[in-house]
N, C-alpha and C. Protein backbone atom coordinates (compact mmCIF):
# COMPACT_ATOMS: atom_id res chain seq x y z
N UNK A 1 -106.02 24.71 33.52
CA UNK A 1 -105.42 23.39 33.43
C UNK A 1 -104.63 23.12 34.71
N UNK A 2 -104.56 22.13 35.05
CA UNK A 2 -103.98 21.49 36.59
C UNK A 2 -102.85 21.19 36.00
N UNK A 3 -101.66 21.25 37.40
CA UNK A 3 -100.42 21.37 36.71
C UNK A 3 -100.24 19.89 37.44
N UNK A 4 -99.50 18.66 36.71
CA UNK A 4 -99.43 17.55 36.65
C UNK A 4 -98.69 17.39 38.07
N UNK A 5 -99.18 16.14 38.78
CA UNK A 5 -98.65 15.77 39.72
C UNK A 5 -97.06 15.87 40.59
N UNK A 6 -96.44 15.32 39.33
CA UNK A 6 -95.09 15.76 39.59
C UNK A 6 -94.31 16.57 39.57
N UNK A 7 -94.98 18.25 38.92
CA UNK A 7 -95.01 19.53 38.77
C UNK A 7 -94.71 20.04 40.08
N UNK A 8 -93.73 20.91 39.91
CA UNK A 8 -93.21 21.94 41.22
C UNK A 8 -93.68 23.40 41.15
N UNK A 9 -95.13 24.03 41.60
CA UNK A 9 -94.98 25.16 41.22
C UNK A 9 -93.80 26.52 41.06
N UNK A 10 -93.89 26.67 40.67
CA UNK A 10 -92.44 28.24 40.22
C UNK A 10 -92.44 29.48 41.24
N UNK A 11 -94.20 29.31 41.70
CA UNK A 11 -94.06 30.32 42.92
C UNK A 11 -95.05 29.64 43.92
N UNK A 12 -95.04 30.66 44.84
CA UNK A 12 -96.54 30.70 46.00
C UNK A 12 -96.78 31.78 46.41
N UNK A 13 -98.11 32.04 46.41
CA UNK A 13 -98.51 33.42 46.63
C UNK A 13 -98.34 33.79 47.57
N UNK A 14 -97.65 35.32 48.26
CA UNK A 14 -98.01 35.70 49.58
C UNK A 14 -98.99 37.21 49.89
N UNK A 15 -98.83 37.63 48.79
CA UNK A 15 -100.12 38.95 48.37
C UNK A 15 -100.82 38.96 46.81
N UNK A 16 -101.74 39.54 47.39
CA UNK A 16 -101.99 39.91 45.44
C UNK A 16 -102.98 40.93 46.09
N UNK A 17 -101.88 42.34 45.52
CA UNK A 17 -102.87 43.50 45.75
C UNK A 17 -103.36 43.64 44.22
N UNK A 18 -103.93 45.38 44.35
CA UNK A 18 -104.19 45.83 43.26
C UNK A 18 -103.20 45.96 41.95
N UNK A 19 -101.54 46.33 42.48
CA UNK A 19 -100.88 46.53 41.60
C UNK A 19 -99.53 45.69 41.14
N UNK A 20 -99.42 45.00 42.36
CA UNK A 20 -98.72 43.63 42.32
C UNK A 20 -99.08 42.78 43.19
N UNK A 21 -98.53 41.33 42.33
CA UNK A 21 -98.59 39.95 43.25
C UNK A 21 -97.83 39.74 43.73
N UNK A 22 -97.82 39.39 45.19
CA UNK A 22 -96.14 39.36 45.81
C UNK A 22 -96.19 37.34 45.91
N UNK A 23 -94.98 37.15 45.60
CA UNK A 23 -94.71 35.59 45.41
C UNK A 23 -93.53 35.10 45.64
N UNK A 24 -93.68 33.60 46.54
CA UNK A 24 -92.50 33.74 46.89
C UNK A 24 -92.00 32.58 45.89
N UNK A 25 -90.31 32.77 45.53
CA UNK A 25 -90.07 31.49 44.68
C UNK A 25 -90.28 30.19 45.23
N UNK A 26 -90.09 29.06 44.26
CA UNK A 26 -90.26 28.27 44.85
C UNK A 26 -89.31 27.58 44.10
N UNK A 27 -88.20 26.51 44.71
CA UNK A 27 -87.01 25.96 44.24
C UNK A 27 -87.67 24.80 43.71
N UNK A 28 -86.91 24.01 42.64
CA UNK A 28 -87.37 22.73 42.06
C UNK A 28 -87.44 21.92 42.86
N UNK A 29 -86.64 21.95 44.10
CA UNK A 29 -86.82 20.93 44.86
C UNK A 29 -88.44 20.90 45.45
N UNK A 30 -89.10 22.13 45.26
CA UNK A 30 -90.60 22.42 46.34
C UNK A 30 -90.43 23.41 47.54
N UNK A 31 -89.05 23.92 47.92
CA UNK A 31 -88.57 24.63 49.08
C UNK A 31 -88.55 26.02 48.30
N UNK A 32 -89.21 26.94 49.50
CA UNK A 32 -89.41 28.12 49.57
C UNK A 32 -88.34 28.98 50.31
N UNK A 33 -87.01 29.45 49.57
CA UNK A 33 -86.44 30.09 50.87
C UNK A 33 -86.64 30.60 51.58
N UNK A 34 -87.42 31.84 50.91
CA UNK A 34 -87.73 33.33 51.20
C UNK A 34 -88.94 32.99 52.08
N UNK A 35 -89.93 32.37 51.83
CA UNK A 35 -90.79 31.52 53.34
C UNK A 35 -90.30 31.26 54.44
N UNK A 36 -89.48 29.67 54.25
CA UNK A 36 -88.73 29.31 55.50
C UNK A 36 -88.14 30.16 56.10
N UNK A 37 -87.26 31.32 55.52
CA UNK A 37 -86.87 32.25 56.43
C UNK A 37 -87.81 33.40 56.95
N UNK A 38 -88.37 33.46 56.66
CA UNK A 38 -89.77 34.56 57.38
C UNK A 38 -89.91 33.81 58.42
N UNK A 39 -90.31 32.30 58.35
CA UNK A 39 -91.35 31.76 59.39
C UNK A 39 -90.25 31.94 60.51
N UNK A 40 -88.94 31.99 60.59
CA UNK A 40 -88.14 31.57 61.61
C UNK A 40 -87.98 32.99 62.51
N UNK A 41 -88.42 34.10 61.63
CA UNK A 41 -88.44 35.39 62.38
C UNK A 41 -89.44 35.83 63.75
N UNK A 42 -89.04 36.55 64.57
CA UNK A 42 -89.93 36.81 65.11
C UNK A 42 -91.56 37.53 64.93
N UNK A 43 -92.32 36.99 65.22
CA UNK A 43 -93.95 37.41 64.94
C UNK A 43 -93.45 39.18 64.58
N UNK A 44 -93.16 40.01 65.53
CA UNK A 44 -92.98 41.56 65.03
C UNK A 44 -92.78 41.62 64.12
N UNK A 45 -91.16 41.33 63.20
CA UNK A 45 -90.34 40.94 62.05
C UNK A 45 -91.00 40.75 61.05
N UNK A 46 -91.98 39.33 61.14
CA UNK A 46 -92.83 39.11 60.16
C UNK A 46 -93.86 40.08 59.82
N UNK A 47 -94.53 40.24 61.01
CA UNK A 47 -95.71 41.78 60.05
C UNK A 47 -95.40 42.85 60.05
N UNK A 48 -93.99 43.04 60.25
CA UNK A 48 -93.63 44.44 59.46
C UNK A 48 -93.14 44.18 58.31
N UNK A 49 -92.68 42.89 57.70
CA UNK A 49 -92.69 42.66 56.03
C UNK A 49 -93.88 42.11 55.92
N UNK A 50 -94.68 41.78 56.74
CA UNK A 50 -96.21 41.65 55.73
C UNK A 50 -96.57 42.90 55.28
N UNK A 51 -96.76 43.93 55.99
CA UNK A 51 -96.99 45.51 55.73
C UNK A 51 -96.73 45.72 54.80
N UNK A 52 -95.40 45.99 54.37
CA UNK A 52 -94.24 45.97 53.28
C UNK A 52 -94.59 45.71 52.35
N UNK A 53 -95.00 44.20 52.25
CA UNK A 53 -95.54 43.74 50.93
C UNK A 53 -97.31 43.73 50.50
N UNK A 54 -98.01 44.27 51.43
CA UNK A 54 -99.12 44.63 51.27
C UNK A 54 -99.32 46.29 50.55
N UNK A 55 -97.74 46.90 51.00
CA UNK A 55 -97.81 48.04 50.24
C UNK A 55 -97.81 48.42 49.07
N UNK A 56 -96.72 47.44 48.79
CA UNK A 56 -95.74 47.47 47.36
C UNK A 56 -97.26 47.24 46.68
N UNK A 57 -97.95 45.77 47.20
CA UNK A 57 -99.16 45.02 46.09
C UNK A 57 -100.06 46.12 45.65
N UNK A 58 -100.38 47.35 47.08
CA UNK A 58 -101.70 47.67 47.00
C UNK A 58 -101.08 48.86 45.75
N UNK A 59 -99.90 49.91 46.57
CA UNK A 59 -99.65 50.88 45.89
C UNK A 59 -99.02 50.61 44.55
N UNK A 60 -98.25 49.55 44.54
CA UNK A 60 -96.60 49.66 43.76
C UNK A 60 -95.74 50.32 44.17
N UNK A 61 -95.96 50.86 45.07
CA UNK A 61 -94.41 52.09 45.23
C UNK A 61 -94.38 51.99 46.55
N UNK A 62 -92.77 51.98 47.44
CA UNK A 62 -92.41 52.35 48.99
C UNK A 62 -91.49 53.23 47.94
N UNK A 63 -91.75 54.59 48.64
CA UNK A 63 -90.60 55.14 48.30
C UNK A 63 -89.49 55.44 49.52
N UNK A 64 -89.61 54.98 50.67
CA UNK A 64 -89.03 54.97 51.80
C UNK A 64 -87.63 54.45 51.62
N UNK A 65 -86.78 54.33 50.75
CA UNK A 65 -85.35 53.48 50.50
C UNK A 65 -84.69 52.71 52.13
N UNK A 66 -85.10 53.19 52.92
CA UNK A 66 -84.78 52.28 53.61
C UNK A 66 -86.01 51.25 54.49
N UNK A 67 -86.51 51.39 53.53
CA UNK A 67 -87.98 50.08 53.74
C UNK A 67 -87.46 48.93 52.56
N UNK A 68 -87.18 49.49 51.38
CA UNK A 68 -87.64 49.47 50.23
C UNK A 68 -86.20 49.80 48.89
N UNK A 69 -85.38 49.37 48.52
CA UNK A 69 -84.47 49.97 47.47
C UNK A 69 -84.07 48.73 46.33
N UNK A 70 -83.57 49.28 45.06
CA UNK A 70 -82.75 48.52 44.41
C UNK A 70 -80.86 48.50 44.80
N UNK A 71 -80.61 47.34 44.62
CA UNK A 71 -79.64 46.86 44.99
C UNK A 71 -78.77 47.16 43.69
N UNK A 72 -77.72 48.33 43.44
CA UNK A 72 -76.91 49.04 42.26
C UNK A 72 -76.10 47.68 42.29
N UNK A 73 -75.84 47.71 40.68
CA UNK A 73 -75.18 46.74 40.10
C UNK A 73 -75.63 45.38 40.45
N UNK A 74 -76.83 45.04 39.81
CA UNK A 74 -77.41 44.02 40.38
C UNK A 74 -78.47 43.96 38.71
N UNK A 75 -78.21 42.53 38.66
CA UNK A 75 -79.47 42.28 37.72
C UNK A 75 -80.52 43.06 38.29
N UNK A 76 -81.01 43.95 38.50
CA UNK A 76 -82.45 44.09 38.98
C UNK A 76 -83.23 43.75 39.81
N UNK A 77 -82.32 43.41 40.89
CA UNK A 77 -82.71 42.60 42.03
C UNK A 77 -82.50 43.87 43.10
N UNK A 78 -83.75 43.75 44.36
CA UNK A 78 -84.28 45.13 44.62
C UNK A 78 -84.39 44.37 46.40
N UNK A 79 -84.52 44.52 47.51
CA UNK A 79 -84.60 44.29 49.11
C UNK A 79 -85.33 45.30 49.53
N UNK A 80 -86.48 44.29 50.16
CA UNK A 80 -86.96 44.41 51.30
C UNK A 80 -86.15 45.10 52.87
N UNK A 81 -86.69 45.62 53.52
CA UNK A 81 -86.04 46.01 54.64
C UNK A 81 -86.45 46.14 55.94
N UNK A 82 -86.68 45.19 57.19
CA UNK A 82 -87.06 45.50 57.96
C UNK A 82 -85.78 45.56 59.21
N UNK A 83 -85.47 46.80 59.64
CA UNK A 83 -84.16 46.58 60.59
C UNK A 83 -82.64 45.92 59.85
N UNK A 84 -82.46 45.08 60.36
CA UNK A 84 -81.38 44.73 59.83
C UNK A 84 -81.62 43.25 59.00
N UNK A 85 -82.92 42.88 58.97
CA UNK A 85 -83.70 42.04 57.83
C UNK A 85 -83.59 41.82 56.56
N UNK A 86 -83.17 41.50 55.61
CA UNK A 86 -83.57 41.34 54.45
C UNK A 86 -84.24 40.39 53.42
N UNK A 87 -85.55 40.71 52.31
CA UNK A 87 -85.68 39.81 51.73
C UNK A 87 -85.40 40.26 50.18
N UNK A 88 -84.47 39.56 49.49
CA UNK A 88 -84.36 39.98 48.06
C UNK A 88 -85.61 39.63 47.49
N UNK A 89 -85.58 40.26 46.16
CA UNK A 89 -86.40 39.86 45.29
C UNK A 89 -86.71 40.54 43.89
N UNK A 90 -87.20 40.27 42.59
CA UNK A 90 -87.14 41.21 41.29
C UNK A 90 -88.62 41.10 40.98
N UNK A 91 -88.76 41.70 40.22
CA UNK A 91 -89.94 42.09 39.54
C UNK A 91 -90.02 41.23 38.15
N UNK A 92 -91.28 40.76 37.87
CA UNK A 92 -91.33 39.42 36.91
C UNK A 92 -92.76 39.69 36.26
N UNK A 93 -92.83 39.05 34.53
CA UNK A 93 -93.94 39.28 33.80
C UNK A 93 -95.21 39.50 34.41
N UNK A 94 -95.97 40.15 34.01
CA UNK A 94 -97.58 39.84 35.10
C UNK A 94 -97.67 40.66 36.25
N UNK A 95 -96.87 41.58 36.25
CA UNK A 95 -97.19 43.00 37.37
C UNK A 95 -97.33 41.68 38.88
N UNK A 96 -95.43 41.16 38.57
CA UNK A 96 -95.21 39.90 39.35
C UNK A 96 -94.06 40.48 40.44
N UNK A 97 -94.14 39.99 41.51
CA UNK A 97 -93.01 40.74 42.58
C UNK A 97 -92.44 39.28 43.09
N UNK A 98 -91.28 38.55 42.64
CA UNK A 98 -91.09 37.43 43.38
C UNK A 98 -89.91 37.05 44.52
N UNK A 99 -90.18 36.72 45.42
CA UNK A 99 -89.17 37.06 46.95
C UNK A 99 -88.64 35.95 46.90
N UNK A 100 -87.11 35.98 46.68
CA UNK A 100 -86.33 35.01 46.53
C UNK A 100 -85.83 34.43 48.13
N UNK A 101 -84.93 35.26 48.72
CA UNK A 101 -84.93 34.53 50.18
C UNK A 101 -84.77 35.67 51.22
N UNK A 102 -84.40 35.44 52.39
CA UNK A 102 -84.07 36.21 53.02
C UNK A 102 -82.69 36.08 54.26
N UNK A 103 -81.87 36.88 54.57
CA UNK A 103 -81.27 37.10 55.57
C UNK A 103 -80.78 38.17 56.29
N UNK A 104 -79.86 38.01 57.48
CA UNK A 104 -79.50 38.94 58.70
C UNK A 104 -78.49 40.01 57.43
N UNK A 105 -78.71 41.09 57.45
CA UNK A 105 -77.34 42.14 56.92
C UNK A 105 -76.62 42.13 58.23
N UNK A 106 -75.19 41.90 58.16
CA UNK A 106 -74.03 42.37 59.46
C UNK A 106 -73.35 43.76 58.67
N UNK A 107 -73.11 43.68 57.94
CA UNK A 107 -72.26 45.53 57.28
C UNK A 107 -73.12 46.04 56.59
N UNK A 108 -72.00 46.99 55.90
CA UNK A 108 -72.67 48.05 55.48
C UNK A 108 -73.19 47.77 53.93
N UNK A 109 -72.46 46.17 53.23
CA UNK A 109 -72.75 46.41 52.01
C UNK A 109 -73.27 45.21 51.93
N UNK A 110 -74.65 44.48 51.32
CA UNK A 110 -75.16 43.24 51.08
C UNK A 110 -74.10 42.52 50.61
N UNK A 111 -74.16 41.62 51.27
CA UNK A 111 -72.93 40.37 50.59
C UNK A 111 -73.22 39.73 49.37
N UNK A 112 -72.41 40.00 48.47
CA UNK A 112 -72.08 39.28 47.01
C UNK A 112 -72.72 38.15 46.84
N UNK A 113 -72.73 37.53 47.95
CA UNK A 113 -73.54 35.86 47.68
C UNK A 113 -74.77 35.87 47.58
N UNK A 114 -75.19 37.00 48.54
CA UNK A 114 -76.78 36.39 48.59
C UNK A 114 -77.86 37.52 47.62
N UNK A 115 -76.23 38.50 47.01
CA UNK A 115 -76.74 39.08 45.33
C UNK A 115 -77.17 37.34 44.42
N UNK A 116 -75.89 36.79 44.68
CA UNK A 116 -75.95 35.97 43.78
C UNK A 116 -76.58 34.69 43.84
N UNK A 117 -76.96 34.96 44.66
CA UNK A 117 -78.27 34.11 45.18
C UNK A 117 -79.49 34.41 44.40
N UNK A 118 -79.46 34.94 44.96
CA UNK A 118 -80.89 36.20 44.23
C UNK A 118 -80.89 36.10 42.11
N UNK A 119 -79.84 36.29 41.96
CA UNK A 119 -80.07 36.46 40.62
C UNK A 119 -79.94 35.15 40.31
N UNK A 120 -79.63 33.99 40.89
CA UNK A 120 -79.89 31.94 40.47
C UNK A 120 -81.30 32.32 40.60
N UNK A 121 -81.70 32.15 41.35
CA UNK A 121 -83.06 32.24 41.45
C UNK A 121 -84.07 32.68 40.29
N UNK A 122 -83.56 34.29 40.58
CA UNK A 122 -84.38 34.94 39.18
C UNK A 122 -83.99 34.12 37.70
N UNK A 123 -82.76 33.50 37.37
CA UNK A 123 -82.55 32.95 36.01
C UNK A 123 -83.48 31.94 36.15
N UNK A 124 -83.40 30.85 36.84
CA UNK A 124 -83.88 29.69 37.64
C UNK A 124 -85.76 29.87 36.64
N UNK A 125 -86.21 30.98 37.82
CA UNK A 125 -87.14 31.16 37.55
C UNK A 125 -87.96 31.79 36.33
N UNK A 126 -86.72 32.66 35.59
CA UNK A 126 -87.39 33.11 34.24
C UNK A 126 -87.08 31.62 33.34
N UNK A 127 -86.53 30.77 33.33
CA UNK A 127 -86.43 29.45 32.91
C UNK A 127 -87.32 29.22 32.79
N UNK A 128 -88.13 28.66 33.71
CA UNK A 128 -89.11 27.82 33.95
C UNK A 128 -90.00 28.15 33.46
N UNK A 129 -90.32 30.05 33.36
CA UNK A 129 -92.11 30.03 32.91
C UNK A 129 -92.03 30.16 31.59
N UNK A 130 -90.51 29.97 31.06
CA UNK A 130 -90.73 30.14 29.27
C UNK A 130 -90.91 28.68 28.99
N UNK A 131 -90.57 27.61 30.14
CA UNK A 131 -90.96 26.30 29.25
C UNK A 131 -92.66 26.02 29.38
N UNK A 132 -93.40 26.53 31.08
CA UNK A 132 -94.61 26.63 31.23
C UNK A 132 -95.78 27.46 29.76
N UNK A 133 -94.98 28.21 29.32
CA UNK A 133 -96.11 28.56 28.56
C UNK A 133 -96.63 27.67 26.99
């Protein structure tokens, strides 16, 4: 079924391996954070999180923690890692991986906001596919 004109999809695909789909959210408005901020990275930057997420899809597993970790005390919200890069993101129904946004880390501890960023998003988005079904 086609999703009606005025419909905002909930994601957009950026992998679909064997063992997950990597996806990025997509805000009601139609804006992709976790996109827009990739595209602004440098070409290197970007395909070393394409890699990344071609891994996670094909294998399911980086066990590299500093490629790859969950973020303690965190809804379940888990980062990407390239250098001093980050893209959040959680794991969702459907062997689903969805990349909420991304930014620069300056210390040593992810900043509170863009936890809480991350988990609007994920509510945001488990919202939406319980009214989709």
């Amino acid at each position: 079924m086609a999703e009606p004109l005025n419909s905002v999809p909930s994601n957009r695909l950026v992998y679909d391996g064997a063992v997950f789909r990597i996806e990025f959210y997509v805000a009601p408005g139609g804006a992709a954070p976790a996109e827009a901020w990739l595209e602004q990275l440098p070409l290197g930057a970007q395909q070393k999180f394409a890699a990344l997420f071609a891994r996670m899809g094909d294998t399911g597993k980086i066990w590299n923690e500093r490629k790859f970790k969950h973020l303690t005390e965190t809804d379940q919200i888990f980062e990407f890692k390239v250098e001093a890069d980050r893209i959040l993101c959680f794991f969702f129904i459907g062997r689903r991986l969805i990349l909420t946004h991304g930014f620069r880390k300056a210390g040593d501890k992810t900043p509170k906001r863009e936890i809480d960023r991350a988990e609007a998003y994920k509510k945001d988005c488990e919202g939406r596919m319980k009214h989709d079904r």
